[in-house]
PDB file of N, CA and C in Angstrom:
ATOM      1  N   UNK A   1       0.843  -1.171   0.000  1.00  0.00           N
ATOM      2  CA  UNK A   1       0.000   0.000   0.000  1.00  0.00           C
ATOM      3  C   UNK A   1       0.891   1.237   0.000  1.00  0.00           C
ATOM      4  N   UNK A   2       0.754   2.222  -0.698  1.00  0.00           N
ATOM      5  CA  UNK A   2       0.910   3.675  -0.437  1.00  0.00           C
ATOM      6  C   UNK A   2       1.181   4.528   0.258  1.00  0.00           C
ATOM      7  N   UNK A   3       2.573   4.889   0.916  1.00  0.00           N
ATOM      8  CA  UNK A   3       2.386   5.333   2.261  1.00  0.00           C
ATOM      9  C   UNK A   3       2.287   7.043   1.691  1.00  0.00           C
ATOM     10  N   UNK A   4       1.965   7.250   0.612  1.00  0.00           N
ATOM     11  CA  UNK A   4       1.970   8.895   0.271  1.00  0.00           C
ATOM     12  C   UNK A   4       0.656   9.583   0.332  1.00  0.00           C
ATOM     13  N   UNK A   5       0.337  10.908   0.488  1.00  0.00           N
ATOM     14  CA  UNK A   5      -0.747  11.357   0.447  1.00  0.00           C
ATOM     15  C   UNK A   5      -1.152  11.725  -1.240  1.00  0.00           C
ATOM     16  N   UNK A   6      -2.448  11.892  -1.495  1.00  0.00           N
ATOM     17  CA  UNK A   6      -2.725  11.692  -3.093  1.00  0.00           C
ATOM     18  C   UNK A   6      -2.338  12.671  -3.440  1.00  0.00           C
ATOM     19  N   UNK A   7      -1.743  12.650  -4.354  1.00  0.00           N
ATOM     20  CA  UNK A   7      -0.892  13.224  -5.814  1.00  0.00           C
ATOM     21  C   UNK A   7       0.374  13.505  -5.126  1.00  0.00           C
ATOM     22  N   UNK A   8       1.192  13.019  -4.738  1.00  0.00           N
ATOM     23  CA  UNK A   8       2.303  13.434  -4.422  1.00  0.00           C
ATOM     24  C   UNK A   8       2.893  11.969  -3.948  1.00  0.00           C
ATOM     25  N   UNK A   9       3.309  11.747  -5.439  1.00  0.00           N
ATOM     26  CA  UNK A   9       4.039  10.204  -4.687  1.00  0.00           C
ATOM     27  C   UNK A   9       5.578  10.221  -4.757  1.00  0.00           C
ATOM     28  N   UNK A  10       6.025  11.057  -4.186  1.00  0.00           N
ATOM     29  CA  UNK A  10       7.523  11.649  -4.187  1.00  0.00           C
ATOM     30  C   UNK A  10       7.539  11.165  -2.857  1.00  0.00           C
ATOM     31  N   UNK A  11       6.450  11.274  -1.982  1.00  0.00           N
ATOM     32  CA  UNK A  11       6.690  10.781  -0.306  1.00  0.00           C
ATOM     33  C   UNK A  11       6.227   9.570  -0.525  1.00  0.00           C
ATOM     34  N   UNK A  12       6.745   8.895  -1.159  1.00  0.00           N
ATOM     35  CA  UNK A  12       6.410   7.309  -0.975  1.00  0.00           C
ATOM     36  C   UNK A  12       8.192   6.770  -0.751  1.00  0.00           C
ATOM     37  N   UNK A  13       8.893   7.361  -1.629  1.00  0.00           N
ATOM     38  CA  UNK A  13      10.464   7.600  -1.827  1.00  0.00           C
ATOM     39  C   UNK A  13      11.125   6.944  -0.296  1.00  0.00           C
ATOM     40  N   UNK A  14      10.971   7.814   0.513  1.00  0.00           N
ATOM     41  CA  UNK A  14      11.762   7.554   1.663  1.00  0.00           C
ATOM     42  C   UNK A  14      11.015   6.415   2.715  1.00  0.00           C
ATOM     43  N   UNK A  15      10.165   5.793   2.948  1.00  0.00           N
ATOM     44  CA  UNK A  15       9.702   4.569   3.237  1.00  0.00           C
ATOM     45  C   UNK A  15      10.409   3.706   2.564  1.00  0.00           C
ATOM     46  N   UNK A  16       9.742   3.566   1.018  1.00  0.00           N
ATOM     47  CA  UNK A  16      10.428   2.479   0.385  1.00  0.00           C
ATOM     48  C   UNK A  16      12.161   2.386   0.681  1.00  0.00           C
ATOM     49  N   UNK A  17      12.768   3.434   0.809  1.00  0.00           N
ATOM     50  CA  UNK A  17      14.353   3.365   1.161  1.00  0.00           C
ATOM     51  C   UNK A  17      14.435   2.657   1.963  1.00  0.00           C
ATOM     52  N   UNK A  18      13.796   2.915   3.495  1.00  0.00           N
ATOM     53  CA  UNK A  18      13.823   2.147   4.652  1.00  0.00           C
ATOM     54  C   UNK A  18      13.728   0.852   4.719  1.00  0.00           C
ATOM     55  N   UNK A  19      12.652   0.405   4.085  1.00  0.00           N
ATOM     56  CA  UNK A  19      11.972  -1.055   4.225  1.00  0.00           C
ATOM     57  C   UNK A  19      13.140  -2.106   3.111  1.00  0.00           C
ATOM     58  N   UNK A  20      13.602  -1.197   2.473  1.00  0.00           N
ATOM     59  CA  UNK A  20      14.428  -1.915   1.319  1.00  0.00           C
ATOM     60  C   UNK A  20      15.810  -1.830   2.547  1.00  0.00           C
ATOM     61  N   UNK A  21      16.314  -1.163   3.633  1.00  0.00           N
ATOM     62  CA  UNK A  21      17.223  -1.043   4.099  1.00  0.00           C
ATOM     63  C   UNK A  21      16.928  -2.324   4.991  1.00  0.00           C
ATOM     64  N   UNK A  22      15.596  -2.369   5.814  1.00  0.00           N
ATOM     65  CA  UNK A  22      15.493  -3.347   6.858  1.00  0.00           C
ATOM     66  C   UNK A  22      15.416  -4.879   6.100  1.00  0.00           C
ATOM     67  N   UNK A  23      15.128  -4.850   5.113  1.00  0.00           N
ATOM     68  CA  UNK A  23      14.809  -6.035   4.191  1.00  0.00           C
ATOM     69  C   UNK A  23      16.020  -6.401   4.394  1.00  0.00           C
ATOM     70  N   UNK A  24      17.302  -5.714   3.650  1.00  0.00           N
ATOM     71  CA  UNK A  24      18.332  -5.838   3.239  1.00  0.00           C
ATOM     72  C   UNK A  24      19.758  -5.976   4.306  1.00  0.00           C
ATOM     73  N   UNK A  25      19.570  -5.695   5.540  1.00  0.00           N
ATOM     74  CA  UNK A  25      19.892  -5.313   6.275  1.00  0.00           C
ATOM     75  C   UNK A  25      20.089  -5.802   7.755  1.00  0.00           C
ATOM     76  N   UNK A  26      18.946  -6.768   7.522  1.00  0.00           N
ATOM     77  CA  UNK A  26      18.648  -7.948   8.546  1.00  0.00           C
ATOM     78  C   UNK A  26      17.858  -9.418   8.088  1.00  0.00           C
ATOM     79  N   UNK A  27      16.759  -9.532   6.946  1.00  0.00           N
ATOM     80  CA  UNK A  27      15.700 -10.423   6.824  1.00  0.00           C
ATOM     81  C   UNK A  27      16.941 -11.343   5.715  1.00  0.00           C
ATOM     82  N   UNK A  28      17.397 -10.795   4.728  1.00  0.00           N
ATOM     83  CA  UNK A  28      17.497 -10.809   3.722  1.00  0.00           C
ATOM     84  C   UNK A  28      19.242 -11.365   4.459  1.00  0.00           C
ATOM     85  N   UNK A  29      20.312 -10.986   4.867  1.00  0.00           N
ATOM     86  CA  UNK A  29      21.911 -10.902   5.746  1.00  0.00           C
ATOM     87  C   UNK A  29      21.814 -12.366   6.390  1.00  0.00           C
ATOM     88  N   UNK A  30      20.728 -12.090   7.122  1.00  0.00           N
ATOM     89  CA  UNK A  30      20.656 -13.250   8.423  1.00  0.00           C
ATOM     90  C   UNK A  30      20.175 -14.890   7.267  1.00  0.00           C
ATOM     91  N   UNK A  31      19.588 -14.449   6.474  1.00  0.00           N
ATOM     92  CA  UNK A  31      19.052 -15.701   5.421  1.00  0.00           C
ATOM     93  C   UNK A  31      17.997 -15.905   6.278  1.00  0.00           C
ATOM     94  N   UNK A  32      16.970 -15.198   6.997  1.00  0.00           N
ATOM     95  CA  UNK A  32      15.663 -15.135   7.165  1.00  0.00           C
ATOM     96  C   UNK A  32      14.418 -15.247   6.598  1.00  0.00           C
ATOM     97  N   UNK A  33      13.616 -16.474   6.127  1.00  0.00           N
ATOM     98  CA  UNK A  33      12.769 -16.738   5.005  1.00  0.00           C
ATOM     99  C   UNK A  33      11.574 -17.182   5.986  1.00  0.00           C
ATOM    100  N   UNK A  34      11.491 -17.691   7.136  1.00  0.00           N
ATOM    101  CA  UNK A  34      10.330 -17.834   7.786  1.00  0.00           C
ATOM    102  C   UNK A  34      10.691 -17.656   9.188  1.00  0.00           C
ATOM    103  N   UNK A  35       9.458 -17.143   9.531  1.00  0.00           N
ATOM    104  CA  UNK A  35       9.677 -16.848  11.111  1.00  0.00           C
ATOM    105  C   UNK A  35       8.492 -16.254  11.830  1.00  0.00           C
ATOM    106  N   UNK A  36       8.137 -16.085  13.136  1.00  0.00           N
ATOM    107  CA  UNK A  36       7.025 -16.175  13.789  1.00  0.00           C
ATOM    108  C   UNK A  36       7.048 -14.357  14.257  1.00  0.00           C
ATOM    109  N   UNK A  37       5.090 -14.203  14.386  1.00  0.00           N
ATOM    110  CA  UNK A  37       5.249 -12.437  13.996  1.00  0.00           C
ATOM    111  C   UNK A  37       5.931 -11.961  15.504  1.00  0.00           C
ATOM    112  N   UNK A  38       6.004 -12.709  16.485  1.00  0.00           N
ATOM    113  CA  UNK A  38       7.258 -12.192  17.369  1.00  0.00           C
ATOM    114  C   UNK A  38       8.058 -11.751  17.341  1.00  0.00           C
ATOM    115  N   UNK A  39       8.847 -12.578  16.546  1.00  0.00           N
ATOM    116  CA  UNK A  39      10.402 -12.512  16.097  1.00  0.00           C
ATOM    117  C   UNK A  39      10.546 -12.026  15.365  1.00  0.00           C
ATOM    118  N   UNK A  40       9.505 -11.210  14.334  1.00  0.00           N
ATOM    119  CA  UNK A  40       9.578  -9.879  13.107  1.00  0.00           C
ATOM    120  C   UNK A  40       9.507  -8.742  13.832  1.00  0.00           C
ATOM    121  N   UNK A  41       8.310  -8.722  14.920  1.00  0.00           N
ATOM    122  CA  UNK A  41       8.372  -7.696  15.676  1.00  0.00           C
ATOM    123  C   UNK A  41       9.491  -6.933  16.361  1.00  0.00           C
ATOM    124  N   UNK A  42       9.960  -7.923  16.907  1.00  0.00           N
ATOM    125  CA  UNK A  42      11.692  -7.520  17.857  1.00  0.00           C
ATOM    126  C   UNK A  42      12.315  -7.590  17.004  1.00  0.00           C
ATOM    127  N   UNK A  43      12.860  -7.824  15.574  1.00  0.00           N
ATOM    128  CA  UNK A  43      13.736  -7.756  14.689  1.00  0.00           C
ATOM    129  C   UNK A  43      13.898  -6.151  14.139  1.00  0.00           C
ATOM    130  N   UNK A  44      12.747  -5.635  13.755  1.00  0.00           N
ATOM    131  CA  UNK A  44      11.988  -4.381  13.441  1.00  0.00           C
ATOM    132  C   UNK A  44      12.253  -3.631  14.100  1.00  0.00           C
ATOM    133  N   UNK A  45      11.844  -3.533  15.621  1.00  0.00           N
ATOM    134  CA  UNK A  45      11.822  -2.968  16.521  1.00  0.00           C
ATOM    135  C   UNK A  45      13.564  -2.579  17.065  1.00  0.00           C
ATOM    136  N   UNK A  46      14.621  -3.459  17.200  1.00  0.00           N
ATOM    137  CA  UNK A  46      15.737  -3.286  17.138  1.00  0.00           C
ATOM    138  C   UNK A  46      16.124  -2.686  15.929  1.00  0.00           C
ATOM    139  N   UNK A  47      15.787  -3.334  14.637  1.00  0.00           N
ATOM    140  CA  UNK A  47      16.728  -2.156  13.284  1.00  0.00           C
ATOM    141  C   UNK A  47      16.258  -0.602  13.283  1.00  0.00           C
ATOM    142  N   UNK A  48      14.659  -0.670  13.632  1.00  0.00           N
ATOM    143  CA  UNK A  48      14.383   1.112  13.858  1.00  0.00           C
ATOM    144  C   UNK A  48      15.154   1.619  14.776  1.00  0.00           C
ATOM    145  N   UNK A  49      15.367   0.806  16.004  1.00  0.00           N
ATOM    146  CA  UNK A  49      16.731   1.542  17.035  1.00  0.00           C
ATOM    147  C   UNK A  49      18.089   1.749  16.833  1.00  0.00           C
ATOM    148  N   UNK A  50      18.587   0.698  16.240  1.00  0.00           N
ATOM    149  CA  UNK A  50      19.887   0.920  15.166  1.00  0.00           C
ATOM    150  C   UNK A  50      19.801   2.202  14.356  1.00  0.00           C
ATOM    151  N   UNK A  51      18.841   1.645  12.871  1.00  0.00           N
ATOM    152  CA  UNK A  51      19.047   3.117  12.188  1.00  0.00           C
ATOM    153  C   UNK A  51      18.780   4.710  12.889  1.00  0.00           C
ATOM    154  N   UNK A  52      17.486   4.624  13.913  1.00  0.00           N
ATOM    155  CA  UNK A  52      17.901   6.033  14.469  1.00  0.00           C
ATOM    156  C   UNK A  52      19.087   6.447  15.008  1.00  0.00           C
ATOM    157  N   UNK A  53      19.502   5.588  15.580  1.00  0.00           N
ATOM    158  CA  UNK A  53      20.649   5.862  16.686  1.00  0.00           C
ATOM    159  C   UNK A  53      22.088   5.778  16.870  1.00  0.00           C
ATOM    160  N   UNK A  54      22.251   4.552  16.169  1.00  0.00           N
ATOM    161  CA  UNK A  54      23.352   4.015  16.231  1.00  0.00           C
ATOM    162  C   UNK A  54      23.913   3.962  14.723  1.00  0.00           C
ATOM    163  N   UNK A  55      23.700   3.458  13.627  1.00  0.00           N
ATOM    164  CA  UNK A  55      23.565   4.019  12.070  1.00  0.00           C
ATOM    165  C   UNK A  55      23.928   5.189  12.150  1.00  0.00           C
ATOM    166  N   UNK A  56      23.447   6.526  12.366  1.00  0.00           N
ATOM    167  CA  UNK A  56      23.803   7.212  11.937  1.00  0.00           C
ATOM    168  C   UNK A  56      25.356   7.807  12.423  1.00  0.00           C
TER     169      UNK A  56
END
């Protein structure tokens, strides 16, 4: 889905960066192909704390 408001899909841009970063970054590194919505949750939840914080 769309995370932009209508007619302006220039703010869709920087989500998709992100999600392509967390994809790439942890799901995708670790060879992560199945797993329980727990363990997506705290996966998530740690890379948003990384990239704010520690990433930069």
């Amino acid at each position: 889905m769309s995370m932009s408001r209508k007619g302006t899909p220039a703010d869709n841009s920087p989500i998709e960066t992100f999600h392509s970063s967390l994809k790439s970054e942890t799901f995708y590194l670790d060879d992560i192909y199945r797993t329980t919505n727990a363990c997506v949750i705290n996966i998530v939840e740690e890379y948003i704390y990384y990239y704010n914080n520690v990433r930069i």
